[in-house]
Protein backbone atom coordinates (compact mmCIF):
# COMPACT_ATOMS: atom_id res chain seq x y z
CA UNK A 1 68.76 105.36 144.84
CA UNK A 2 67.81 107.34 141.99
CA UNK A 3 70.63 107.42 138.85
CA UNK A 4 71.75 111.30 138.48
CA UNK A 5 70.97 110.28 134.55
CA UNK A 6 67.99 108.42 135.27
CA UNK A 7 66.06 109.39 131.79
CA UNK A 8 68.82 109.26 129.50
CA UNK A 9 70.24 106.66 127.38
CA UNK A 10 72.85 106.72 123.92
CA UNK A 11 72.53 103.65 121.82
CA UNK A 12 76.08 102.31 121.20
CA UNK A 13 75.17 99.19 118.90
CA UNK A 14 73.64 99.79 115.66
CA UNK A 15 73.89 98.67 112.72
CA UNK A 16 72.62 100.73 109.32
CA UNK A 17 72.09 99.81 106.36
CA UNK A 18 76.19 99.95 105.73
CA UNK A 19 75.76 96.61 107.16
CA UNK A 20 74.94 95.07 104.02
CA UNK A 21 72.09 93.04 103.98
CA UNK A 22 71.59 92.97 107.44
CA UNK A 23 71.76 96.23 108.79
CA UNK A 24 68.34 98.10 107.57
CA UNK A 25 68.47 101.09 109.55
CA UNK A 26 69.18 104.46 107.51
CA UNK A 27 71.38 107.10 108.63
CA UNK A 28 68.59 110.23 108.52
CA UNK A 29 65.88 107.88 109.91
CA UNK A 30 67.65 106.71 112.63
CA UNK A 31 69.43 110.09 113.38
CA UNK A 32 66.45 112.08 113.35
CA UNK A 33 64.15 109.63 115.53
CA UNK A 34 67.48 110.00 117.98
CA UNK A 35 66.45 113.75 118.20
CA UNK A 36 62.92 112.95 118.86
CA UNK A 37 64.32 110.68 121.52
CA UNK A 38 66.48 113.67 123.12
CA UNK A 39 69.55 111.07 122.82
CA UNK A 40 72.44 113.36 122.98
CA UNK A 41 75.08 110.87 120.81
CA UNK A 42 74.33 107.41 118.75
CA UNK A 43 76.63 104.90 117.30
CA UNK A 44 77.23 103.52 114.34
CA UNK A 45 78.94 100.41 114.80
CA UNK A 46 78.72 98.26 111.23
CA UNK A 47 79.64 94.48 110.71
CA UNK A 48 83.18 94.49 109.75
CA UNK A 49 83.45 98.09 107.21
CA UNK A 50 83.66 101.57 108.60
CA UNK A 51 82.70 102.93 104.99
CA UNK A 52 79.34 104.99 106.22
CA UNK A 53 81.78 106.89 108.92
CA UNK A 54 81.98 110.21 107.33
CA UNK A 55 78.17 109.95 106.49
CA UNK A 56 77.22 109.29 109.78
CA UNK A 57 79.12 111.79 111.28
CA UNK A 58 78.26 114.46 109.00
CA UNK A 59 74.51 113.96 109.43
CA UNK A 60 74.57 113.77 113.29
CA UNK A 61 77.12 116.90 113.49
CA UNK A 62 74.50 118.85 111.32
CA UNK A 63 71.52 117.35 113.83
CA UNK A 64 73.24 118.48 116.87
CA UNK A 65 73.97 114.97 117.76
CA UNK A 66 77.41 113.21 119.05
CA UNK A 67 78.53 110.86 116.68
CA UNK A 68 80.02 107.80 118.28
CA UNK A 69 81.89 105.88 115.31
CA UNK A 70 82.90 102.60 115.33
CA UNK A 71 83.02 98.88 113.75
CA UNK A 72 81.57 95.20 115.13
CA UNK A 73 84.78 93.45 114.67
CA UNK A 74 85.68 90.45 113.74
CA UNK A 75 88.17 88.79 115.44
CA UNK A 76 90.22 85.40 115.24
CA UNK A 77 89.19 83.01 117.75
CA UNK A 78 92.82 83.58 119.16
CA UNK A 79 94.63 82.56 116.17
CA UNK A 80 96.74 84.48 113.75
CA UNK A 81 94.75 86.81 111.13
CA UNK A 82 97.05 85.37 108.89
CA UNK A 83 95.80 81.71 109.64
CA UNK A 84 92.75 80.33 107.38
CA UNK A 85 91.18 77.76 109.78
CA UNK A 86 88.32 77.77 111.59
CA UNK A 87 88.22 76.75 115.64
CA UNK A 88 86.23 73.63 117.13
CA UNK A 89 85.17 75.65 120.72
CA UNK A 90 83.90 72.65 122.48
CA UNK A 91 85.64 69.70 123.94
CA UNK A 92 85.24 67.48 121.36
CA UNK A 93 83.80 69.25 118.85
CA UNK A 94 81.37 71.27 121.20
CA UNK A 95 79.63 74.72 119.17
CA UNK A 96 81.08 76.49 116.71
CA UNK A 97 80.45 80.19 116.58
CA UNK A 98 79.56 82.17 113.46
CA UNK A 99 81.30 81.08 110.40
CA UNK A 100 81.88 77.48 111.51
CA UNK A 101 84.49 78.89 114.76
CA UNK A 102 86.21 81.66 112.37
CA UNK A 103 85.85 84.42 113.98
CA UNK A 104 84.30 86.16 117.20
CA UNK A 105 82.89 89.40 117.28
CA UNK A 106 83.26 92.44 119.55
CA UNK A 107 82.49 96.11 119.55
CA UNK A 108 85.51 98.94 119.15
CA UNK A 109 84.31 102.60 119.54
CA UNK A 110 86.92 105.71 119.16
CA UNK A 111 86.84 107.65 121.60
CA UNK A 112 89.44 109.95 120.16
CA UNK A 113 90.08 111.05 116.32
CA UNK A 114 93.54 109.39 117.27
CA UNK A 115 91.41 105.96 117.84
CA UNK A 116 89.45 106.51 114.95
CA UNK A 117 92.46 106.77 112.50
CA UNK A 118 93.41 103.57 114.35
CA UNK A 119 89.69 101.69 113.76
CA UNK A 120 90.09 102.86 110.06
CA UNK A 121 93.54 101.19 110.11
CA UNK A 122 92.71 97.71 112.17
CA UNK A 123 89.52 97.49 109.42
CA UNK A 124 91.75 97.93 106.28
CA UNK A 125 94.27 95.07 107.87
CA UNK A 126 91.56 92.88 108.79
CA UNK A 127 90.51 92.95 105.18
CA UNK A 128 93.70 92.67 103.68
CA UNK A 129 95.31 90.54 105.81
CA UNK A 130 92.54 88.77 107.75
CA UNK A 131 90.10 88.19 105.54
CA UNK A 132 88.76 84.56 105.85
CA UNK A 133 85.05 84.42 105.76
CA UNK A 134 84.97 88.28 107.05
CA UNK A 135 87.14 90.84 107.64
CA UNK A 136 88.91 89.81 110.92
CA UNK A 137 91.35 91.46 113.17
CA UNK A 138 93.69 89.59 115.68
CA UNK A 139 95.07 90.29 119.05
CA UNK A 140 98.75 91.56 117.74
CA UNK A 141 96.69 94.25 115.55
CA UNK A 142 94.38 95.21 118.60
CA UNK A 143 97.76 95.48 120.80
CA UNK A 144 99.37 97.69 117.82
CA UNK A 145 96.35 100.33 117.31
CA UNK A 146 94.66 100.10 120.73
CA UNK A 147 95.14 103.68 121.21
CA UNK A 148 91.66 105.61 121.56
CA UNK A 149 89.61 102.88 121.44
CA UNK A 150 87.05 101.83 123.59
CA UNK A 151 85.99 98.05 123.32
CA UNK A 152 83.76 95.61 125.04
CA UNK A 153 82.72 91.83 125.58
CA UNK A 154 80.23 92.20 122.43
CA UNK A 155 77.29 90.01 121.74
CA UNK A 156 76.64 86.88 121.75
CA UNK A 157 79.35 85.69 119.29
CA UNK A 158 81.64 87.34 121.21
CA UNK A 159 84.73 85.43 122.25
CA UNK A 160 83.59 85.91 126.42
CA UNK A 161 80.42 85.02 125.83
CA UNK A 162 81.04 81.95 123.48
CA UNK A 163 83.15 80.37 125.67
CA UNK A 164 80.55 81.29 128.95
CA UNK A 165 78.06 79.52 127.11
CA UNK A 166 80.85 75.88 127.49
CA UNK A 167 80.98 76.21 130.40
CA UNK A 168 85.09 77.80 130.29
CA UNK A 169 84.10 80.37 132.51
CA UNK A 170 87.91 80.62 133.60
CA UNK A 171 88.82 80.57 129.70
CA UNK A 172 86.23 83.69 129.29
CA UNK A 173 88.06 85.41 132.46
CA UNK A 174 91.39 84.80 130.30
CA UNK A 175 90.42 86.27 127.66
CA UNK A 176 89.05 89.37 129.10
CA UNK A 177 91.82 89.95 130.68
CA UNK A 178 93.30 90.19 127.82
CA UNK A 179 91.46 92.56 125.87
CA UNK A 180 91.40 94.52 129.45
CA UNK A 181 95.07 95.11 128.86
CA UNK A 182 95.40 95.63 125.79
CA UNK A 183 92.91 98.52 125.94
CA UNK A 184 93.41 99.87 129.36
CA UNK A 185 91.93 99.65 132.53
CA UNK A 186 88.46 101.41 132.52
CA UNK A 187 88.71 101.09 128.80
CA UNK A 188 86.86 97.62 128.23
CA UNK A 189 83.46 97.11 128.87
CA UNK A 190 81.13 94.03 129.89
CA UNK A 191 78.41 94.42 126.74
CA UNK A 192 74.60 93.16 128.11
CA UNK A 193 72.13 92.72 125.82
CA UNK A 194 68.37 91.79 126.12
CA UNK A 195 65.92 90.90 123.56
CA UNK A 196 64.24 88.52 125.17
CA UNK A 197 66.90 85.77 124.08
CA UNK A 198 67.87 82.28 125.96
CA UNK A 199 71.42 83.06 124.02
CA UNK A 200 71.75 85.75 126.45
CA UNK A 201 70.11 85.00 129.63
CA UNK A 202 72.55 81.79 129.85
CA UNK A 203 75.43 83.94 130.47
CA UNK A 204 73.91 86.86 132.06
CA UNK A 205 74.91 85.69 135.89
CA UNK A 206 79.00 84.86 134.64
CA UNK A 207 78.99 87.92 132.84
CA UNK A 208 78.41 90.28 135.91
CA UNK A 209 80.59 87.29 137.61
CA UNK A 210 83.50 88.21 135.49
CA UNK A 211 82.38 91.81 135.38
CA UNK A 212 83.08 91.77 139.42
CA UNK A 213 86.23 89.62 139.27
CA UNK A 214 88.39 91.50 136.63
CA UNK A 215 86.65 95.15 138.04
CA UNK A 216 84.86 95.58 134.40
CA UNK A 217 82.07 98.10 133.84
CA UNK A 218 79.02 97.19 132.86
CA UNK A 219 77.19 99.10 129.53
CA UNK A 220 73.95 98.04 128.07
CA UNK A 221 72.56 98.07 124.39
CA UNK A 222 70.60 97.47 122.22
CA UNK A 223 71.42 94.98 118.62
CA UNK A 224 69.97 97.87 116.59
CA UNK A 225 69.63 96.61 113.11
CA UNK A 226 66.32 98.57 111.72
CA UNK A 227 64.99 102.23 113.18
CA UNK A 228 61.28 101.37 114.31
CA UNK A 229 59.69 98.31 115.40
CA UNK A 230 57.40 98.65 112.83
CA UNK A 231 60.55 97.89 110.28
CA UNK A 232 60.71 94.32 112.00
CA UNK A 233 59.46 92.54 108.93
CA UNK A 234 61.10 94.78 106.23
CA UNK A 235 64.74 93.45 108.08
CA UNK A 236 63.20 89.93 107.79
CA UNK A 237 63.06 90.46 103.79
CA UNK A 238 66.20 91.89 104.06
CA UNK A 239 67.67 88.72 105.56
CA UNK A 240 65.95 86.64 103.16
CA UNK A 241 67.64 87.95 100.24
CA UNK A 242 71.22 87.54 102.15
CA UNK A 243 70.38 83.85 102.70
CA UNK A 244 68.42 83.38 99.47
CA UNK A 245 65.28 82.27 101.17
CA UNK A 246 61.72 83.41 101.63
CA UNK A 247 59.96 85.05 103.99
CA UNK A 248 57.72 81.75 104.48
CA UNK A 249 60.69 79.31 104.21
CA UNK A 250 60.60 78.35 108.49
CA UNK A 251 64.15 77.03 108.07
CA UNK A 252 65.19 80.37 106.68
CA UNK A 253 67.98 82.74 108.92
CA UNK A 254 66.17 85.26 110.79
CA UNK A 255 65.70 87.27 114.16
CA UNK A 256 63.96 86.00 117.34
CA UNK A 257 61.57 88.95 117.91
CA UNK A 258 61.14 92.30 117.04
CA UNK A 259 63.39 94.04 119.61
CA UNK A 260 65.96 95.41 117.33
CA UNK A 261 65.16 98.74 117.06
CA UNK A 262 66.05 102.04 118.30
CA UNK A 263 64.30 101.86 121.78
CA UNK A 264 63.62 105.13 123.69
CA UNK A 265 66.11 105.50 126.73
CA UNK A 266 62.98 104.87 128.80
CA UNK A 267 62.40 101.67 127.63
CA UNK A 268 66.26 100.58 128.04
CA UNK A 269 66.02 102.15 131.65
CA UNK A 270 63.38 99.62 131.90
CA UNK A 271 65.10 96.58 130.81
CA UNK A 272 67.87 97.23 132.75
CA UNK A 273 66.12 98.95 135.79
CA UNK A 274 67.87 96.20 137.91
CA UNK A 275 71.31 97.50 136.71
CA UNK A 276 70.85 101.20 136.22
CA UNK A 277 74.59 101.60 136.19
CA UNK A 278 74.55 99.81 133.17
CA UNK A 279 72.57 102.55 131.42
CA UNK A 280 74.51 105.26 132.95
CA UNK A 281 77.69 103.93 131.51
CA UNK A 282 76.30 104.53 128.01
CA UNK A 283 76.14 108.31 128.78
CA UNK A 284 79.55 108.35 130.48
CA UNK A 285 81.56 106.70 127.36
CA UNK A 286 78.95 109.10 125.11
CA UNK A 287 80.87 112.52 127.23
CA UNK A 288 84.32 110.61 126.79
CA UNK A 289 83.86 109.73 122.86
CA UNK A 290 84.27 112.40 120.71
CA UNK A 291 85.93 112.94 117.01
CA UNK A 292 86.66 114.74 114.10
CA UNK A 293 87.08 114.89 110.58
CA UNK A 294 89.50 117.35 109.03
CA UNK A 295 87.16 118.29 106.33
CA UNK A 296 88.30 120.44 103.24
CA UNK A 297 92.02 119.82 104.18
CA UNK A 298 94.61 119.10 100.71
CA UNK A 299 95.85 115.64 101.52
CA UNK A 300 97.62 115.46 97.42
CA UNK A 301 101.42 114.51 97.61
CA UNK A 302 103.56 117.41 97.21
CA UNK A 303 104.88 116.75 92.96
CA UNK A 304 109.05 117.34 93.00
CA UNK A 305 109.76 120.69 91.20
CA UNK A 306 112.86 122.27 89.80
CA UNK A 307 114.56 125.03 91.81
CA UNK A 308 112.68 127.98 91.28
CA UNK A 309 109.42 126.39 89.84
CA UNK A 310 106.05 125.92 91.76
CA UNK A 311 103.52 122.71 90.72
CA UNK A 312 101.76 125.70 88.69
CA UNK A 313 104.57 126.83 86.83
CA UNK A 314 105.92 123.58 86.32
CA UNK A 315 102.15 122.44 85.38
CA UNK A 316 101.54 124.83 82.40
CA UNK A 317 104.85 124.26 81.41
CA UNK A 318 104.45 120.22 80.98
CA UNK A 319 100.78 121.54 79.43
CA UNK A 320 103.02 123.34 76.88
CA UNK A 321 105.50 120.67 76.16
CA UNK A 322 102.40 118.14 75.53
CA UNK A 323 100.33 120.56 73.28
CA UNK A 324 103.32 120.40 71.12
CA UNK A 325 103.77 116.78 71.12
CA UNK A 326 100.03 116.41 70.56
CA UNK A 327 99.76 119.05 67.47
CA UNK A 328 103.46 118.73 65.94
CA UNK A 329 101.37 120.84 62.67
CA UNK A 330 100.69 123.61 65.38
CA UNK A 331 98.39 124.54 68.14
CA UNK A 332 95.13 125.94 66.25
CA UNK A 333 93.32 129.25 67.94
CA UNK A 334 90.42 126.33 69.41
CA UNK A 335 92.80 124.57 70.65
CA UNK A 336 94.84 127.17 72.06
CA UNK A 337 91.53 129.08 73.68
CA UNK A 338 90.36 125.78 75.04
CA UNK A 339 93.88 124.96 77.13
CA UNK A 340 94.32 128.33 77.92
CA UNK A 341 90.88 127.49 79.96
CA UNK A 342 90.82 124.73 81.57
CA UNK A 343 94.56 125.50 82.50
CA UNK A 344 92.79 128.97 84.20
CA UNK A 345 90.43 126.48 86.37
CA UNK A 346 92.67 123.94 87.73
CA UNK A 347 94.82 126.62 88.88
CA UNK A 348 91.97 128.52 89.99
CA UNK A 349 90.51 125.18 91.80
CA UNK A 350 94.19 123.76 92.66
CA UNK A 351 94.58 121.08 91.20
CA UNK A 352 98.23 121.27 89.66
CA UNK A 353 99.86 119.08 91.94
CA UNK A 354 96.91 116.50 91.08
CA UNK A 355 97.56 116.43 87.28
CA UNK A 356 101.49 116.67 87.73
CA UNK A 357 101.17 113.20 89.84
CA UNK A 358 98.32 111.45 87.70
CA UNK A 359 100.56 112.21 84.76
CA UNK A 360 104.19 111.10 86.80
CA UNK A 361 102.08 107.50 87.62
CA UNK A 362 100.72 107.41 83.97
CA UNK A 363 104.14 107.54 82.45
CA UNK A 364 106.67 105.88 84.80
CA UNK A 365 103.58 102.85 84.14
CA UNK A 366 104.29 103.20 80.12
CA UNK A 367 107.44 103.49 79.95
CA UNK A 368 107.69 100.15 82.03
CA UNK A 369 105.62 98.66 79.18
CA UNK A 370 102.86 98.13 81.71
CA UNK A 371 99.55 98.26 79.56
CA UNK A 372 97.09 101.50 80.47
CA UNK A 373 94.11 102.10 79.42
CA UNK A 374 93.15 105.52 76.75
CA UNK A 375 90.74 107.03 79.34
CA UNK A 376 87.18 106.47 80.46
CA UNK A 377 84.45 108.57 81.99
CA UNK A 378 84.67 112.30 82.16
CA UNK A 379 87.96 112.72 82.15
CA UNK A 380 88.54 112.22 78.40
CA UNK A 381 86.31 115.89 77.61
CA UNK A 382 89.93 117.32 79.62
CA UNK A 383 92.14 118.75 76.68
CA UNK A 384 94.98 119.24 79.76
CA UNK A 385 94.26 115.32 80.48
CA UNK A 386 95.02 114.64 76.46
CA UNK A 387 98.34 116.77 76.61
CA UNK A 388 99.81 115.29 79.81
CA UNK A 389 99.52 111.89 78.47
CA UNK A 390 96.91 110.95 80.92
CA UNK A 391 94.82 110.00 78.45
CA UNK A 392 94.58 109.21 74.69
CA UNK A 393 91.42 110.88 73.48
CA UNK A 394 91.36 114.26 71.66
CA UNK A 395 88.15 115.95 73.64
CA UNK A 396 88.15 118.35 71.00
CA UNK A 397 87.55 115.99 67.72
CA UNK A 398 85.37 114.04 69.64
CA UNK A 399 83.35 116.94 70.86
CA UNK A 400 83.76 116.66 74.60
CA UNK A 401 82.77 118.98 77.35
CA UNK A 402 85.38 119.63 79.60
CA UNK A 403 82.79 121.05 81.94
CA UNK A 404 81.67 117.60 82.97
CA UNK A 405 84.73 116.56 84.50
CA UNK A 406 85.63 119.73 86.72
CA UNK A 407 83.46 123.01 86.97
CA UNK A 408 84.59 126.06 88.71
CA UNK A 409 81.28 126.60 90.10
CA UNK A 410 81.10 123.25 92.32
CA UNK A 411 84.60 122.64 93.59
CA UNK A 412 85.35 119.27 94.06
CA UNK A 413 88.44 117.19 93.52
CA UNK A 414 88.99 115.65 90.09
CA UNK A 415 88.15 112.24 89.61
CA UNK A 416 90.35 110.40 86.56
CA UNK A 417 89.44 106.78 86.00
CA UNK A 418 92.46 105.58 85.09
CA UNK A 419 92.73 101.35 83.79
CA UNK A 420 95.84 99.50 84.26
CA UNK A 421 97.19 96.24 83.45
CA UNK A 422 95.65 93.62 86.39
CA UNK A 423 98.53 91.53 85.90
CA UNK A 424 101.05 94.26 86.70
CA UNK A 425 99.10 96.87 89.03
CA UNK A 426 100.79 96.21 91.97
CA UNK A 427 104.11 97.56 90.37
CA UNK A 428 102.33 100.88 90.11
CA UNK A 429 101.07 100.79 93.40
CA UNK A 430 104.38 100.28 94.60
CA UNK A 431 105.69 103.25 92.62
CA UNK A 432 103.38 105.62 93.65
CA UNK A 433 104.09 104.58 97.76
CA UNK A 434 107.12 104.16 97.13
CA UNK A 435 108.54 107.93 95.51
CA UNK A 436 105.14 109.99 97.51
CA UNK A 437 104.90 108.16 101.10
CA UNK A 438 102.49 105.30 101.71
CA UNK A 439 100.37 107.82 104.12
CA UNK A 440 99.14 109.41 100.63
């Protein structure tokens, strides 16, 4: 019987060059060859960092393509993210996967903007809380942010697969249970993959096994690390200089083939002609994922004014009060005409609320005797910056342009580099969470 989406295919696996040193595939590259494909959404699915998101999703939105974004996890080997051991898999010692039994892998795509504010959350835990080797996440944070995620099995250092290839196939039935429930039925996916690889043909027949026990679908893909075949030996540097090797060293890390590349949906219809379903399933969570950024929208803490005051009001006011403090022999007409200025284009641009905060942080920091630094980068040519206290550098005896830290004719939010004490930073950071809300 012939598939209703016979010639279609949407790559769900890939890996750009946000991967670091792994990853070699660029977002344009790979976006635009997608077009010349006809693939109607792509993935971007990075080891561990969701950091090329916005990027990605910008350039396919602007191609006409759905952007699918999510993360390779990595995930304790059912431990705690908090505990720093690694796992013996076998009996007896048996394999150890990726970073000596660490961590496992598996792939997490949003299918809502809900689960994508949820894949952005479970990848800043696993760093700050998991980290140990990579980035990991644990079952307790996939049960807390499950929402709007999609998930599946994931390659071959994925926790089903691993323990397939010990022969625990009932352990591997466990554990997909598991992730079964904590994403939803019809939510988690059995992941095949085929590049020609023993690794995977070992566990191919328990995989569709355990797909038909636990009622799992089936979606194939593709380890997409570089755009064109042709790019096969330019990744091969590229994992040369991770592993500090050479490209003639025999011994050195590398891939088996050159399969990792953006295949046409005819060739994946190919590979899995035997399991067209498979390939159909790609489409099907393609229509189901879809996201959004909320692009352009003021996410700056609302600063506390008086009764009767706005943050403009209250701005020039503090702008006033500082001039003073700064010129006790009085304001001079340069000085006066160069405030008067830059006070006209952060209101213009609105940035009050910005400076009022910057400045709140600044102080509360100095009057706690925590050290911070006089200013760096373009922010010390800001006369407004010198007069809130933000920083210590008269722009004006030093002859700096204001200009090249905000212009009114490309808006785009100020950017103040601002130094504190290392030994005492987390005070401020607590401050600032603490009195505006830990969501800003």
């Amino acid at each position: 019987m012939t598939s209703p989406n016979d010639q279609g295919f949407a790559h769900l696996h890939v890996h750009t060059d946000y991967s670091m040193l792994d990853g070699a595939a660029r977002i344009g590259e790979l976006l635009d060859t997608a077009v010349e494909m006809g693939m109607p959404a792509v993935a971007m699915t990075d080891h561990g960092n969701m950091f090329g998101a916005f990027e990605f999703y910008s350039a396919a939105k602007a191609r006409g393509i759905n952007p699918i974004i999510g993360i390779e996890a990595y995930l304790t080997p059912g431990t705690s993210r908090f505990e720093r051991r690694r796992v013996r898999w076998g009996n007896g010692g048996g394999d150890d996967v990726s970073g000596g039994g660490a961590y496992t892998h598996a792939t997490l795509l949003a299918e809502t903007t809900e689960g994508m504010h949820n894949l952005f959350r479970l990848s800043s835990l696993a760093s700050l809380e998991g980290y140990f080797y990579r980035p990991r996440m644990d079952r307790e944070l996939l049960d807390r942010y499950a929402k709007g995620i999609l998930a599946t099995t994931g390659c071959p250092s994925g926790e089903v697969q691993t323990l397939l290839r010990l022969g625990r196939y009932d352990d591997a039935v466990t554990a997909a249970a598991t992730y079964r429930d904590i994403f939803g039925a019809g939510n988690y996916f059995v992941e095949l993959m085929d590049h020609g690889l023993s690794i995977e043909h070992r566990v191919r027949e328990d995989l569709l096994r355990l797909a038909k026990q636990l009622d799992l679908p089936l979606v194939a893909t593709n380890d997409l690390h570089y755009t064109k075949r042709e790019h096969a030996q330019s990744h091969a540097a590229l994992l040369c200089v991770q592993s500090a090797s050479t490209i003639h060293d025999e011994n050195r890390f590398k891939f088996d083939g050159d399969d990792f590349y953006l295949k046409t949906p005819q060739e994946m219809r190919h590979v899995w002609r035997e399991l067209p379903g498979a390939c159909d399933n790609t489409l099907v969570i393609a229509e189901r994922c879809s996201v959004t950024f909320a692009e352009g929208r003021n996410l700056m803490p609302q600063f506390a004014v008086p009764p009767g005051e706005t943050e403009e009001t209250e701005f020039v006011k503090q702008v006033e009060s500082g001039l003073a403090a700064r010129y006790p022999s009085g304001i001079t007409a340069e000085v006066r005409e160069r405030a008067d200025y830059e006070v006209g284009v952060i209101a213009q641009m609105g940035f009050p609320g910005y400076f009022l905060v910057t400045a709140d942080c600044i102080g509360w920091a100095r009057r706690q005797g925590i050290r911070v630094g006089p200013g760096r980068g373009s922010a010390t040519g800001s006369l407004v910056s010198y007069a809130l206290g933000i920083t210590e550098l008269d722009p004006l005896e030093h002859g700096l342009l204001f200009e090249r830290f905000l212009n009114p004719e490309r808006i785009s939010m100020p950017d103040i580099d601002i130094d504190f004490d290392e030994r005492r930073r987390g005070e401020v950071l607590r401050y600032v969470s603490e009195k505006y809300g830990e969501d800003r």
